[in-house]
Every structure is written in structure tokens, then in C-alpha cells.
Protein backbone atom coordinates (compact mmCIF):
# COMPACT_ATOMS: atom_id res chain seq x y z
CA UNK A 1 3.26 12.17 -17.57
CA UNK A 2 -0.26 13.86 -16.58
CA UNK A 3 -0.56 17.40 -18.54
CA UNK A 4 -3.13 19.79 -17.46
CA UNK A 5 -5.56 20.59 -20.47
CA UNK A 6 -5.25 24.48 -21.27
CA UNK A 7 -8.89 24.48 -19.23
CA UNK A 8 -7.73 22.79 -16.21
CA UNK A 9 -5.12 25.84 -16.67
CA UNK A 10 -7.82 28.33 -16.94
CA UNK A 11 -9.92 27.20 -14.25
CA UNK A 12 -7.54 27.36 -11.66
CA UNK A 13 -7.09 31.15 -12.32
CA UNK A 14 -3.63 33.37 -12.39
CA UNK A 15 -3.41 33.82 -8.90
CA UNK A 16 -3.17 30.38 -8.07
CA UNK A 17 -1.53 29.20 -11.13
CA UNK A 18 1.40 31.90 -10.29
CA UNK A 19 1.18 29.87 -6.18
CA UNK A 20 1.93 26.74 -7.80
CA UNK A 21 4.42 27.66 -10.17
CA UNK A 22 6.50 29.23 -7.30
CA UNK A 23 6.86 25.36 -5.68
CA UNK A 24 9.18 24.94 -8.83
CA UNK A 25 10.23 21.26 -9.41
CA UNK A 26 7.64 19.78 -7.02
CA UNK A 27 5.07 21.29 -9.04
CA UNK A 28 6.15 19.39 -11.92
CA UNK A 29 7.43 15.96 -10.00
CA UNK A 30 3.43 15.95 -9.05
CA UNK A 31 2.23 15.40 -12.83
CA UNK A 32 5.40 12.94 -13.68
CA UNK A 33 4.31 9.22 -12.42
CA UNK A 34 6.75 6.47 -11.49
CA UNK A 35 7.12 4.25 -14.19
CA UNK A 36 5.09 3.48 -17.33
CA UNK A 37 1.48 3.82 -17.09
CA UNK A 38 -0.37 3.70 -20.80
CA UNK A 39 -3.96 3.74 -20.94
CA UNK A 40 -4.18 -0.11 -20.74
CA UNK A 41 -1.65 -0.34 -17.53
CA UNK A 42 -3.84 2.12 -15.69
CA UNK A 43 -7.21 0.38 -16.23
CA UNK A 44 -5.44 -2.46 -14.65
CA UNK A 45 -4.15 -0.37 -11.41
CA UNK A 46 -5.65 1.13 -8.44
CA UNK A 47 -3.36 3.48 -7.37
CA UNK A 48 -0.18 5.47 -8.88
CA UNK A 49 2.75 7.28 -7.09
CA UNK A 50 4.28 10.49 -8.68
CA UNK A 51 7.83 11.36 -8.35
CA UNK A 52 6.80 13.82 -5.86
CA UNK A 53 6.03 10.72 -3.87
CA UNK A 54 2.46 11.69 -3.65
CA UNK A 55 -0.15 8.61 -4.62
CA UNK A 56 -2.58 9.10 -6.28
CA UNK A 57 -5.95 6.74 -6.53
CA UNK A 58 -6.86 5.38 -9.93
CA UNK A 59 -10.59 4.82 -10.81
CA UNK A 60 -11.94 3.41 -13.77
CA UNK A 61 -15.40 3.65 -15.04
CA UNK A 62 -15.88 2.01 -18.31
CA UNK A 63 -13.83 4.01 -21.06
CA UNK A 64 -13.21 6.82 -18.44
CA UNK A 65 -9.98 6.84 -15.90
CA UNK A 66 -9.75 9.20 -13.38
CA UNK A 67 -6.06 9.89 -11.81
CA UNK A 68 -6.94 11.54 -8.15
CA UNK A 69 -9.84 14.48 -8.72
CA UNK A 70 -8.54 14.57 -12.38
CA UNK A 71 -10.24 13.08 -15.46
CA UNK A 72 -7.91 11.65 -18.10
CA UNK A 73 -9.19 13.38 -21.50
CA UNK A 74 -6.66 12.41 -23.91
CA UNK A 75 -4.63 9.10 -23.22
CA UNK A 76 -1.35 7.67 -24.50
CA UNK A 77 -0.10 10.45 -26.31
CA UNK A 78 3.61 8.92 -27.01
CA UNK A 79 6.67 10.62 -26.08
CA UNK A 80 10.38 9.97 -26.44
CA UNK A 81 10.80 8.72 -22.93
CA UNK A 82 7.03 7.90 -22.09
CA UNK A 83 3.13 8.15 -22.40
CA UNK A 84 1.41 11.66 -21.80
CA UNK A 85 -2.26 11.68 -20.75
CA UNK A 86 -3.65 14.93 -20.90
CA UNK A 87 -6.12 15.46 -17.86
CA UNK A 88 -8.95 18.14 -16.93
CA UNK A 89 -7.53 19.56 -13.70
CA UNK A 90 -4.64 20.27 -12.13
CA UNK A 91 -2.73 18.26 -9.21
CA UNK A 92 -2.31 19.92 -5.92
């Protein structure tokens, strides 16, 4: 699961944020990817698909993993039923 950091949040300003949250369960289907992707699994990947069936290109530089236009800030965060990565920005 990608989570927008509480500045990707702010950046994106209410306006929009209030746009996106209107598109209801595709807003969220667009930060849940298929399968399970920990930090280690995404190094090793070029490209992930999101339940909203949008894909999404994975680039790695180094220690740093970018998911689309978004940086990955905080990586494998566990969860019951998966791994959250917290990113910088928020997917359209």
C-alpha cells in the first residue's frame, strides 16, 4: 500500500484534495498495488500495477525508489495484510 506523507497531503492543497476524494474507491484502488511489494521486491521490479489497474514505473537509484512521480520515504512499514510505504506525493 503507497500512503501519501501528511506533506504530499498538504501540497496538493484542499481544493484538489476535496477533487480526488470525490472519485471515492478509485482514489484509494490507485495507492493499493497488486500483490506484495516490500522494499527488497521493488528494487528488483520495473514496473507495478495498482488495483485501479493503473501501472506505475518503478525506478531505483541507489537507496532511493521512486513509484511513478512519487518518492518512497518510509518503506516496509508492516501491516496485517501487507507492506505500507509511505511516499512524498500523491497518485493521480
Amino acid at each position: 500500500i503507497l500512503v501519501p506523507n501528511n506533506k504530499a497531503i498538504e501540497q496538493l492543497g484542499e481544493a484538489k484534495m476535496t477533487k480526488l476524494l470525490k472519485q471515492g474507491a478509485d482514489f484509494v484502488k490507485g495507492h493499493i498495488i497488486k500483490g506484495k511489494f516490500d522494499f527488497a521486491s521493488l528494487q528488483k521490479t520495473s514496473e507495478i500495477t495498482t488495483l485501479q489497474g493503473k501501472k506505475l514505473k518503478v525506478v531505483v537509484n541507489g537507496d532511493n525508489i521512486t513509484i511513478g512521480d512519487a518518492k518512497v520515504v518510509v518503506a516496509d512499514v508492516p501491516a496485517k495484510n501487507g507492506v505500507i510505504h509511505a511516499i512524498d506525493r500523491v497518485i493521480e
